[in-house]
PDB file of N, CA and C in Angstrom:
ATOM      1  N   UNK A   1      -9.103  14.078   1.409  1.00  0.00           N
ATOM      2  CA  UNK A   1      -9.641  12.927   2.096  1.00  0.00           C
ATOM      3  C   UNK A   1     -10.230  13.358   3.425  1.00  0.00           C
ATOM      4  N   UNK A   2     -11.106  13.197   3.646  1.00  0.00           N
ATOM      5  CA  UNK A   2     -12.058  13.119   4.978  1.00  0.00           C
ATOM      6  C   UNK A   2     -11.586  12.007   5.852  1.00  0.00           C
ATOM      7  N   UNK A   3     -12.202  12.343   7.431  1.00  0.00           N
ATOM      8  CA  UNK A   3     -11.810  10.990   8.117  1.00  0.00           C
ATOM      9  C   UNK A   3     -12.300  10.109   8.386  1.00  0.00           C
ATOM     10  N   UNK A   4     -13.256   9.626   7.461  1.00  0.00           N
ATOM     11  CA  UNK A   4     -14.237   8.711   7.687  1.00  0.00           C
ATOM     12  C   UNK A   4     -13.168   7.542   6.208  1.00  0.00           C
ATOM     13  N   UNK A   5     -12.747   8.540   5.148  1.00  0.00           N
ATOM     14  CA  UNK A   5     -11.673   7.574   4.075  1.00  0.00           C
ATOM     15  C   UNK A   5     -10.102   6.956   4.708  1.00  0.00           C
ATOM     16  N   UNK A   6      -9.986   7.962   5.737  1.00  0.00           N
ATOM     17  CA  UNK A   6      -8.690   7.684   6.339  1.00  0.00           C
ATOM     18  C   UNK A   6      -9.127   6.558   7.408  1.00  0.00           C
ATOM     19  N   UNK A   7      -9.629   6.258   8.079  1.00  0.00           N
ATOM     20  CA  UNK A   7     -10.122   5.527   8.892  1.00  0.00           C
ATOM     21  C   UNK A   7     -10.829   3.960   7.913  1.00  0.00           C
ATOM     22  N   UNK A   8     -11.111   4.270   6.763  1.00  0.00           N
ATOM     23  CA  UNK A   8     -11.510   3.252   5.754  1.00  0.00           C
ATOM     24  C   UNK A   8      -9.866   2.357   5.358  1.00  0.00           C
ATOM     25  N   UNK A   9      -8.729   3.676   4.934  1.00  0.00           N
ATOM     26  CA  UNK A   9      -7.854   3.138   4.642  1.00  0.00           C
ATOM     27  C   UNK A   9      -7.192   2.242   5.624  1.00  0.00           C
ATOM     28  N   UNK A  10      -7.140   2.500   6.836  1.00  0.00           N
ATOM     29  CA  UNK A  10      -6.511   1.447   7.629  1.00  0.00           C
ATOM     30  C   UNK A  10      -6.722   0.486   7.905  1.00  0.00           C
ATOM     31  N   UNK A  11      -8.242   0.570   7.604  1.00  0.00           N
ATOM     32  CA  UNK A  11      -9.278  -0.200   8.049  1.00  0.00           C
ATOM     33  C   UNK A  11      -8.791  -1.604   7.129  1.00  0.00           C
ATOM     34  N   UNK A  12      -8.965  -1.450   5.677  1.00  0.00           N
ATOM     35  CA  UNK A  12      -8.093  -1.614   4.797  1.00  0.00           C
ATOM     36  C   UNK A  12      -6.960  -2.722   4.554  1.00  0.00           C
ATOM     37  N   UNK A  13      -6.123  -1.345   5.181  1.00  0.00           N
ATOM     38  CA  UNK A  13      -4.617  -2.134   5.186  1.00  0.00           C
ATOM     39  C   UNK A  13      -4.328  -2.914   6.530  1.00  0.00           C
ATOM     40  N   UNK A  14      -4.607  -3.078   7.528  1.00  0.00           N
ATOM     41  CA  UNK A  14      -5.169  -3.829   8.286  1.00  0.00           C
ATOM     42  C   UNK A  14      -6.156  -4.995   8.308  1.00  0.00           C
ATOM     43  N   UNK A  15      -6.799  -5.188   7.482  1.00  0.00           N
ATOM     44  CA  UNK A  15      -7.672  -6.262   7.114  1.00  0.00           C
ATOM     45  C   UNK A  15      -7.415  -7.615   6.166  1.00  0.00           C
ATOM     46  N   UNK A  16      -7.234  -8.918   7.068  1.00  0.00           N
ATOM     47  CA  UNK A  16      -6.069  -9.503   6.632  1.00  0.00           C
ATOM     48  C   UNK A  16      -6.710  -9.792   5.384  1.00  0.00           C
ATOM     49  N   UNK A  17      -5.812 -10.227   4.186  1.00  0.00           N
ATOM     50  CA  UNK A  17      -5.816 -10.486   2.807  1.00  0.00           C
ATOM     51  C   UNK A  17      -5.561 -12.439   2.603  1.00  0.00           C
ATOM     52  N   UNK A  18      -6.649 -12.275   1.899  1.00  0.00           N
ATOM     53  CA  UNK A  18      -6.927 -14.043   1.334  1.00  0.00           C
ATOM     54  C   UNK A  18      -5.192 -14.056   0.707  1.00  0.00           C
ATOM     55  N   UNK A  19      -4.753 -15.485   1.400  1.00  0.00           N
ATOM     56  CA  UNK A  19      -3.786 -15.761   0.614  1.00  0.00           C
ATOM     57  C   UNK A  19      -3.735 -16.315  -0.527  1.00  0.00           C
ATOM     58  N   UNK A  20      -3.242 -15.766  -1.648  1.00  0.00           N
ATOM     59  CA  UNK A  20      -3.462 -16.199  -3.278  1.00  0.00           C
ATOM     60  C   UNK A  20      -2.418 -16.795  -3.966  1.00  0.00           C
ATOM     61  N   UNK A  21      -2.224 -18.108  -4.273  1.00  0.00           N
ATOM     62  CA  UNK A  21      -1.127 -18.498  -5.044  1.00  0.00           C
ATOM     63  C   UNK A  21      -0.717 -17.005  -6.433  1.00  0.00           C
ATOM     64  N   UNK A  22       0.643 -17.052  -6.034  1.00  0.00           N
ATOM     65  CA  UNK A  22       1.273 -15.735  -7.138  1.00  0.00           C
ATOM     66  C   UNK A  22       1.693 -16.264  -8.508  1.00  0.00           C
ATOM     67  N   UNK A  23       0.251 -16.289  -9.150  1.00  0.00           N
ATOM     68  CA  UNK A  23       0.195 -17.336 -10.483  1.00  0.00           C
ATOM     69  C   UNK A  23       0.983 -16.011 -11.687  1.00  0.00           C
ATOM     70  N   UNK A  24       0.869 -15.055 -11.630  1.00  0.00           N
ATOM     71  CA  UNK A  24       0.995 -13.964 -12.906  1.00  0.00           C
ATOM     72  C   UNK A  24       2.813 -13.635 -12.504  1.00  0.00           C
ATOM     73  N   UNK A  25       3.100 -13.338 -13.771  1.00  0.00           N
ATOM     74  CA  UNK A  25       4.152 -13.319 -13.802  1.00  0.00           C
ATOM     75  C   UNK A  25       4.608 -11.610 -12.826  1.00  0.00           C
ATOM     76  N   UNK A  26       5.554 -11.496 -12.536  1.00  0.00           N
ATOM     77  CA  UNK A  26       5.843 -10.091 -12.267  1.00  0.00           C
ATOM     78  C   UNK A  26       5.418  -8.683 -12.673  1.00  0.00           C
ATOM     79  N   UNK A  27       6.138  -8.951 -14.222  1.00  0.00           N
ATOM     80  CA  UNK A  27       5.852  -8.382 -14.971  1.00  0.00           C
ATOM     81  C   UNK A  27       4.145  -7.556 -15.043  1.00  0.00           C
ATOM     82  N   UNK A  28       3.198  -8.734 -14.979  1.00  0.00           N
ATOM     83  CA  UNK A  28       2.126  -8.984 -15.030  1.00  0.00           C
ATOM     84  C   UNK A  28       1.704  -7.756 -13.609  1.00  0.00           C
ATOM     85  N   UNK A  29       2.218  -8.555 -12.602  1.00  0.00           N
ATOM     86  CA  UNK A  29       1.516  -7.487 -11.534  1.00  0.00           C
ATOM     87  C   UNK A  29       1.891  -6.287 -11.420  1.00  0.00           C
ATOM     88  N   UNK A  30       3.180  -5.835 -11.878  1.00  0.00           N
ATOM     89  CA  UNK A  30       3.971  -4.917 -11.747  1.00  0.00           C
ATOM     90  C   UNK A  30       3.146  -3.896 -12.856  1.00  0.00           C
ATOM     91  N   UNK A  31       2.633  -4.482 -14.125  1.00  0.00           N
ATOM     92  CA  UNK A  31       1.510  -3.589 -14.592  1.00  0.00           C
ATOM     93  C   UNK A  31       0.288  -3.124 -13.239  1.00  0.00           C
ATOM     94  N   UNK A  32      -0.038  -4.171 -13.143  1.00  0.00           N
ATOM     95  CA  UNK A  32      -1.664  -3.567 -12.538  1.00  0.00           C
ATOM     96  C   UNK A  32      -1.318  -2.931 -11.094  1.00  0.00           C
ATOM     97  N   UNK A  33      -0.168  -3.389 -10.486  1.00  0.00           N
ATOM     98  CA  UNK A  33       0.026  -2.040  -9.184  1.00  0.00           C
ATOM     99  C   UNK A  33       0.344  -1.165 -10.070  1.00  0.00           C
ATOM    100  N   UNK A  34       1.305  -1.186 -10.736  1.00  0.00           N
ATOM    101  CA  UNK A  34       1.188   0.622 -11.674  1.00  0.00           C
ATOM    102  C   UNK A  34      -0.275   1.296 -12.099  1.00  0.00           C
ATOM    103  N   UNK A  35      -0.623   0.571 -12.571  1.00  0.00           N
ATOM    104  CA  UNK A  35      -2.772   0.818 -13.125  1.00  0.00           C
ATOM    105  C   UNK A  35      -2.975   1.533 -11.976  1.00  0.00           C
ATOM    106  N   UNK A  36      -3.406   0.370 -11.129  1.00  0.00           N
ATOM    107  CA  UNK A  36      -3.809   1.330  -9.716  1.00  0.00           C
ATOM    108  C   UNK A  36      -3.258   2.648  -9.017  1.00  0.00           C
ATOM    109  N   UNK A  37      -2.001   2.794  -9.155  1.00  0.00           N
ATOM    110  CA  UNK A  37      -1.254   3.696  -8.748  1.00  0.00           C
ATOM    111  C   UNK A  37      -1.918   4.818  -9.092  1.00  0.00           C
ATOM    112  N   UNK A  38      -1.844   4.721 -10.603  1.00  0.00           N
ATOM    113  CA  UNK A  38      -1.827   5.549 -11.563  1.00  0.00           C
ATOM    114  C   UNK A  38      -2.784   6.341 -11.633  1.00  0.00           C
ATOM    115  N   UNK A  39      -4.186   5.498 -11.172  1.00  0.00           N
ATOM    116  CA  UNK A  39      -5.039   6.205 -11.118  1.00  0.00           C
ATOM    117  C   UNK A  39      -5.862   7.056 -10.097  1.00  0.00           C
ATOM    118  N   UNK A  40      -4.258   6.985  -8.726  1.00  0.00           N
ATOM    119  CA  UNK A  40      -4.776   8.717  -7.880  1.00  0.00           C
ATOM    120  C   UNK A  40      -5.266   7.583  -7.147  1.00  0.00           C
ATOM    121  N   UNK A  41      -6.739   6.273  -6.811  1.00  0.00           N
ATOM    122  CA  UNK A  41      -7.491   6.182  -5.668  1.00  0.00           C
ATOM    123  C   UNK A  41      -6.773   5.871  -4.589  1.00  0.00           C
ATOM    124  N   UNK A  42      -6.759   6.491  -3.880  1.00  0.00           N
ATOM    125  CA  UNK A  42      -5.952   6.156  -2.384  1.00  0.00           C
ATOM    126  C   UNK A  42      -6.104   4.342  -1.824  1.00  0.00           C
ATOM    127  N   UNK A  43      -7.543   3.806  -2.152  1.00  0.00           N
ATOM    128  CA  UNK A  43      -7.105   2.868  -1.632  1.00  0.00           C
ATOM    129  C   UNK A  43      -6.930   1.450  -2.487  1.00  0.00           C
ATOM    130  N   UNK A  44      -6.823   2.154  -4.462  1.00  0.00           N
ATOM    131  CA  UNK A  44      -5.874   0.911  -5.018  1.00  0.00           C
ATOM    132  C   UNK A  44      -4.382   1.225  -4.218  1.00  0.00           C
ATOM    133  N   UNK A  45      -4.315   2.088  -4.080  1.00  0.00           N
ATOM    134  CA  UNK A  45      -2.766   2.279  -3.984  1.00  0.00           C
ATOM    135  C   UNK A  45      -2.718   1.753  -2.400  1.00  0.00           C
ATOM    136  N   UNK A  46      -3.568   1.791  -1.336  1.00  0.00           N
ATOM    137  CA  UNK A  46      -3.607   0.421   0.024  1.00  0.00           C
ATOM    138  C   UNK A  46      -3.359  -0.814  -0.595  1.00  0.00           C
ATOM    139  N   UNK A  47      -4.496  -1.093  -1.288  1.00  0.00           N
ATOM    140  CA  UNK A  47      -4.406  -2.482  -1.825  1.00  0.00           C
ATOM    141  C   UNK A  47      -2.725  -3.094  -2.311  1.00  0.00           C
ATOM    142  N   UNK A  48      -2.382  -2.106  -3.112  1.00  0.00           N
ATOM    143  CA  UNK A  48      -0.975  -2.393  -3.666  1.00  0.00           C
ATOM    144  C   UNK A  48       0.215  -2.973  -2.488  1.00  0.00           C
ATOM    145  N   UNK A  49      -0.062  -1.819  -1.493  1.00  0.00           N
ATOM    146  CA  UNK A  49       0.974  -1.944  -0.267  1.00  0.00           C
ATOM    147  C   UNK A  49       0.459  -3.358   0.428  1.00  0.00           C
ATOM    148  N   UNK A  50      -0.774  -3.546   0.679  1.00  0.00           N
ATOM    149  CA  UNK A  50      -0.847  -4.664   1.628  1.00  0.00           C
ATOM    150  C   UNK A  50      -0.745  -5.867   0.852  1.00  0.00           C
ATOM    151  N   UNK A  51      -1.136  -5.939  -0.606  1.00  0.00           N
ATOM    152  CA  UNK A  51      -0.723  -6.955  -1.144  1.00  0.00           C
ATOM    153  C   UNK A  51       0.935  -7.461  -1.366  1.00  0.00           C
ATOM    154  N   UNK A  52       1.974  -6.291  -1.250  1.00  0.00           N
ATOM    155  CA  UNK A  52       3.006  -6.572  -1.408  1.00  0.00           C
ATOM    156  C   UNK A  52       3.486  -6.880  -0.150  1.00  0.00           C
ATOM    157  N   UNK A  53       3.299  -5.824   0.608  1.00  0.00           N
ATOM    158  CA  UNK A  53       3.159  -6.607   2.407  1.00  0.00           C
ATOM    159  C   UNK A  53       2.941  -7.945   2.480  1.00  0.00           C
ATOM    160  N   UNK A  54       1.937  -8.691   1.728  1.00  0.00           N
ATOM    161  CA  UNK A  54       2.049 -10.257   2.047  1.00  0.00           C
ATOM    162  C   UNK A  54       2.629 -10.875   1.264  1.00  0.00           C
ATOM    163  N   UNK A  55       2.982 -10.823   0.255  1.00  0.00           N
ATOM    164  CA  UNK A  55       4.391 -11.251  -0.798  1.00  0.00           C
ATOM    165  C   UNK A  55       5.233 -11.301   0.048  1.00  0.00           C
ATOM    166  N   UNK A  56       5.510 -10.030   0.588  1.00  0.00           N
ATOM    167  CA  UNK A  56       7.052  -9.808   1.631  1.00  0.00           C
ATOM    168  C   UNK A  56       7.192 -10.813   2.283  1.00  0.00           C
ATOM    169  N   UNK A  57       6.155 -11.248   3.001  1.00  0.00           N
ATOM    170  CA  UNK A  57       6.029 -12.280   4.341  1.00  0.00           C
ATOM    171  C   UNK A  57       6.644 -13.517   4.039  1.00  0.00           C
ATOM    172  N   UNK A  58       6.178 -13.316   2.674  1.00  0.00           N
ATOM    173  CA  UNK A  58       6.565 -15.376   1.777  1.00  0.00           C
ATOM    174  C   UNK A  58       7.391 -15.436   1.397  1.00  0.00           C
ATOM    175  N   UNK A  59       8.182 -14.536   1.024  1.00  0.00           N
ATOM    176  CA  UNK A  59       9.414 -14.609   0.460  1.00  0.00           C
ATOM    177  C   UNK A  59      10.294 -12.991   0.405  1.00  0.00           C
ATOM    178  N   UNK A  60      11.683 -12.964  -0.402  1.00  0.00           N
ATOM    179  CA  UNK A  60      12.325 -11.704  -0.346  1.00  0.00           C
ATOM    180  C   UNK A  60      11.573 -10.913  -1.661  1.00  0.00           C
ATOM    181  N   UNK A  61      11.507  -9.867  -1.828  1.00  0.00           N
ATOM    182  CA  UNK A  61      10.672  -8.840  -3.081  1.00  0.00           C
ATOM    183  C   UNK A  61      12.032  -8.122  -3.430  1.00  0.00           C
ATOM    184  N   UNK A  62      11.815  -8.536  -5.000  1.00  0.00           N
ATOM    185  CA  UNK A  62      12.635  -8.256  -6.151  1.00  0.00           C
ATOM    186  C   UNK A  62      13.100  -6.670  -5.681  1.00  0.00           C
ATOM    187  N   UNK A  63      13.893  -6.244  -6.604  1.00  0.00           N
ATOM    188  CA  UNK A  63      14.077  -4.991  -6.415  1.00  0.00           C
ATOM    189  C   UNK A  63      13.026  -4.598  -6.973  1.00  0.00           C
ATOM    190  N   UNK A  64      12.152  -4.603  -8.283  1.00  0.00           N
ATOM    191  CA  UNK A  64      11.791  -3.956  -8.751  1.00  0.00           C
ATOM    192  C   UNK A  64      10.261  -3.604  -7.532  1.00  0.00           C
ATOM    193  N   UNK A  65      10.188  -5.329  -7.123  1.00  0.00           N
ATOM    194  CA  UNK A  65       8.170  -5.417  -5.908  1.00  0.00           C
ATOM    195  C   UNK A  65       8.944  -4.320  -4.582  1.00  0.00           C
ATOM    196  N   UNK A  66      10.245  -4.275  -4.073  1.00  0.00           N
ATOM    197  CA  UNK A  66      10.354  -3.181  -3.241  1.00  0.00           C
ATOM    198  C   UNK A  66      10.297  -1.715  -3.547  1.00  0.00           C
ATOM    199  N   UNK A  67      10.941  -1.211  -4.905  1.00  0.00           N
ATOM    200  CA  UNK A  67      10.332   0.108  -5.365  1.00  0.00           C
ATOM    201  C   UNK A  67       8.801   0.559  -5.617  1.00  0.00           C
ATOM    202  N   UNK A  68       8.115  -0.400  -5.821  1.00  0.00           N
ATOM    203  CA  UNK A  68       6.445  -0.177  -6.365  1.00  0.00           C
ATOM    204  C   UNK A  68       5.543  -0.577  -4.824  1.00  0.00           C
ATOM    205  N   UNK A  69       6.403  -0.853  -3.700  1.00  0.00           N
ATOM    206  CA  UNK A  69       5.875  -0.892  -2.325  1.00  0.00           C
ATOM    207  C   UNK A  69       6.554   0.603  -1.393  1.00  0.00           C
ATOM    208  N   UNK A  70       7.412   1.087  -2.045  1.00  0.00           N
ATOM    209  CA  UNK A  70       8.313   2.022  -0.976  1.00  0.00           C
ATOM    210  C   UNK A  70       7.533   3.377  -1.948  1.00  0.00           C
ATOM    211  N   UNK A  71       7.043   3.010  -3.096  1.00  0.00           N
ATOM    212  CA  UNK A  71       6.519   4.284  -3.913  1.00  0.00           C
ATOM    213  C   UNK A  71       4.906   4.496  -3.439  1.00  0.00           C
ATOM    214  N   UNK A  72       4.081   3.489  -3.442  1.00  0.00           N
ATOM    215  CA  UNK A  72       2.730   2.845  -2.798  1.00  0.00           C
ATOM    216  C   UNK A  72       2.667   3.615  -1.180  1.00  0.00           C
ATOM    217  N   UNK A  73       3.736   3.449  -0.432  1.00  0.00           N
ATOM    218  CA  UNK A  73       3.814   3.611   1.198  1.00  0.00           C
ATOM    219  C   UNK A  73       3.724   5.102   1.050  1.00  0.00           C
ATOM    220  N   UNK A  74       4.726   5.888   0.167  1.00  0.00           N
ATOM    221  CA  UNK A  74       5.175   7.091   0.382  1.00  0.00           C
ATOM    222  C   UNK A  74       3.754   7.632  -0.137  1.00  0.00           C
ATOM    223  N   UNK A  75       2.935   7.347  -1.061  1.00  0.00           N
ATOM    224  CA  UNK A  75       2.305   7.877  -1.835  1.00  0.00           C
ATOM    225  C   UNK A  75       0.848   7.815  -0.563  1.00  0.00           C
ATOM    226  N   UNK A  76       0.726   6.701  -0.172  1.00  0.00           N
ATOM    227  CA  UNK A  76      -0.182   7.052   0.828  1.00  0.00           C
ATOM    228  C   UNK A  76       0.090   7.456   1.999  1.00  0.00           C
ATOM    229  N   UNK A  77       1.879   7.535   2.474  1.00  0.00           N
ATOM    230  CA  UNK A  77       1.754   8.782   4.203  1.00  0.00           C
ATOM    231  C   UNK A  77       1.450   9.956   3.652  1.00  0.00           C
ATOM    232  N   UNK A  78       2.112  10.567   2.188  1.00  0.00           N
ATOM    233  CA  UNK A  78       2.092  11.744   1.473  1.00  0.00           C
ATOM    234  C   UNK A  78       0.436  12.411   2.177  1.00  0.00           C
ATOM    235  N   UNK A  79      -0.931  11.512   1.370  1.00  0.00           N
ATOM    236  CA  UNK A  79      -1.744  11.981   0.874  1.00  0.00           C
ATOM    237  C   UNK A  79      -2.527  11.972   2.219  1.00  0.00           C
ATOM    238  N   UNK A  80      -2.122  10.916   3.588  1.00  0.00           N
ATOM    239  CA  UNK A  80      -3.235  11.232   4.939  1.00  0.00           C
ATOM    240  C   UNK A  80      -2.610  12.436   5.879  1.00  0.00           C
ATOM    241  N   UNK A  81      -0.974  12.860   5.464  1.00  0.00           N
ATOM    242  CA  UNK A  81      -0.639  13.868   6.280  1.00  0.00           C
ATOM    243  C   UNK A  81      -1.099  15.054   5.968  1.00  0.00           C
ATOM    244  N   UNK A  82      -1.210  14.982   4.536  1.00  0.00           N
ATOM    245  CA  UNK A  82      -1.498  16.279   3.565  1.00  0.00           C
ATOM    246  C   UNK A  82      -3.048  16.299   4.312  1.00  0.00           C
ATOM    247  N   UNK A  83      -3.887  15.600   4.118  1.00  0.00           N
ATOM    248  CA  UNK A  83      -5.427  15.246   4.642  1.00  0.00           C
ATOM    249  C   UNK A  83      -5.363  15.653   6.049  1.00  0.00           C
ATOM    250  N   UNK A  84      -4.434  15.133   6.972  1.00  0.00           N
ATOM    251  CA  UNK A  84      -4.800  15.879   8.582  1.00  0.00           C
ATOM    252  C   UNK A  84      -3.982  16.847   8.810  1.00  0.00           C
ATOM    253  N   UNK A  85      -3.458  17.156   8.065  1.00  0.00           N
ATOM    254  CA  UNK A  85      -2.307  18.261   8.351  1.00  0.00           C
ATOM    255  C   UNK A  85      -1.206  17.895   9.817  1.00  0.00           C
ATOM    256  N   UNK A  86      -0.954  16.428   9.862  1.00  0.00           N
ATOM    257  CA  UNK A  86      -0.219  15.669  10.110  1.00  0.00           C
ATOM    258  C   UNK A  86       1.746  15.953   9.707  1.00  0.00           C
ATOM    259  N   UNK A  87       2.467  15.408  10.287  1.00  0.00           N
ATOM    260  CA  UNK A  87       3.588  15.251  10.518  1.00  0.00           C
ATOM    261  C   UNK A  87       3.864  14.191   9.281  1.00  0.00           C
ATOM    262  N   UNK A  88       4.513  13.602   8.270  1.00  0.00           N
ATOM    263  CA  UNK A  88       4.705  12.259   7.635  1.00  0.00           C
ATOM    264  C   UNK A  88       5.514  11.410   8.340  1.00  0.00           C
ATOM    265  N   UNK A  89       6.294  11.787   9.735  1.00  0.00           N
ATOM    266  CA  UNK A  89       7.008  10.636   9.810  1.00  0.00           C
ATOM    267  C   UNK A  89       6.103  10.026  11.023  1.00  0.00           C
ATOM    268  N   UNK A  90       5.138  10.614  11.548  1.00  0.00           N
ATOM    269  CA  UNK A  90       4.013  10.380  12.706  1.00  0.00           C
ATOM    270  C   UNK A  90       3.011   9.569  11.780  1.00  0.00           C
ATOM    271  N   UNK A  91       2.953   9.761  10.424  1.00  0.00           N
ATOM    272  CA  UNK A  91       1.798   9.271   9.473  1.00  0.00           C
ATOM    273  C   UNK A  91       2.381   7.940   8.964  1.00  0.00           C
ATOM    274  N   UNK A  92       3.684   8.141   9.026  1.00  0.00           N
ATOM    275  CA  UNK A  92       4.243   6.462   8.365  1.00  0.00           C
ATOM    276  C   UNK A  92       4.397   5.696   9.539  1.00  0.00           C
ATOM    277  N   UNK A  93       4.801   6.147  10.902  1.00  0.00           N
ATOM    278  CA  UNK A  93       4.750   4.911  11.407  1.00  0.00           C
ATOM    279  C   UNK A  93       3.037   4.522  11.760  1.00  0.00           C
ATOM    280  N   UNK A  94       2.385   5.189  12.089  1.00  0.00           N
ATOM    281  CA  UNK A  94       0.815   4.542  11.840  1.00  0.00           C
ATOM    282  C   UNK A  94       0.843   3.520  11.059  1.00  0.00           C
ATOM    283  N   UNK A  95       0.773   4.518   9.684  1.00  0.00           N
ATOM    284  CA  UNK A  95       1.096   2.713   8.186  1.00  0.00           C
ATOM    285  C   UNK A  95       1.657   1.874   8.848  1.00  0.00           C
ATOM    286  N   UNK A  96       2.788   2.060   9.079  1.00  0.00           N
ATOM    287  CA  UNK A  96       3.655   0.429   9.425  1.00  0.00           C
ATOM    288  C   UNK A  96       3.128   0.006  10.398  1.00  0.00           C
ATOM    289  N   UNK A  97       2.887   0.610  11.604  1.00  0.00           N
ATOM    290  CA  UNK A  97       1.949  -0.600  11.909  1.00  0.00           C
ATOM    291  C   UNK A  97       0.826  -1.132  11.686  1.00  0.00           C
ATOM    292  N   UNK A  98       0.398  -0.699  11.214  1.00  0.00           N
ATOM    293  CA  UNK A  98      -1.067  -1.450  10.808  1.00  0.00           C
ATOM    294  C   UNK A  98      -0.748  -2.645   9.714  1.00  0.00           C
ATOM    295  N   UNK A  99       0.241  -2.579   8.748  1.00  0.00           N
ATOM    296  CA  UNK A  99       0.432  -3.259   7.889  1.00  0.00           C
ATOM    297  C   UNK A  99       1.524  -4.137   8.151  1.00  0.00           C
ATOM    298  N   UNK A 100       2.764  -3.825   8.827  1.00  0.00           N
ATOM    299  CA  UNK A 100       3.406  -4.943   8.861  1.00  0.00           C
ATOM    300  C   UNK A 100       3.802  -6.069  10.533  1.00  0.00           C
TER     301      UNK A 100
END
């Protein structure tokens, strides 16, 4: 990642999110944050975190929406420390703040 993507990602996860009635079942989303995950782009896997970030806000997250947000977080301090040759615990609190 370059720093013009890292600077996209915060940009990102920082950028507040339309609030959406949570019509799909769990199950349901718990597929498509996995999809996204799954497929490596750094910023489905933003999307994932800030969308569960605003779930969080509305209510408590299942065990299962806190593992697929604590896997999402790790997966993106992992990939901007690896990118600046950064510290991860200097790279996660960045994330957190921007997002929560």
């Amino acid at each position: 990642m370059g720093d013009d993507e890292i600077r996209d990602v915060f940009s990102l996860l920082g950028k507040p999110l339309e609030i959406r009635p949570v019509l799909t079942s769990w199950s349901r989303r718990q597929r498509e944050y996995q999809d996204k995950i799954k497929t490596g782009d750094i910023f489905g896997v933003a999307e994932v975190l800030r969308e569960l970030c605003l779930i969080r806000g509305g209510k408590e997250l299942s065990y299962g929406e806190k593992k697929v947000l604590e896997h999402a977080r790790r997966l993106l301090v992992k990939e901007i420390a690896l990118s600046q040759g950064s510290a991860e615990d200097l790279v996660a609190a960045r994330v957190d703040g921007t997002y929560m």
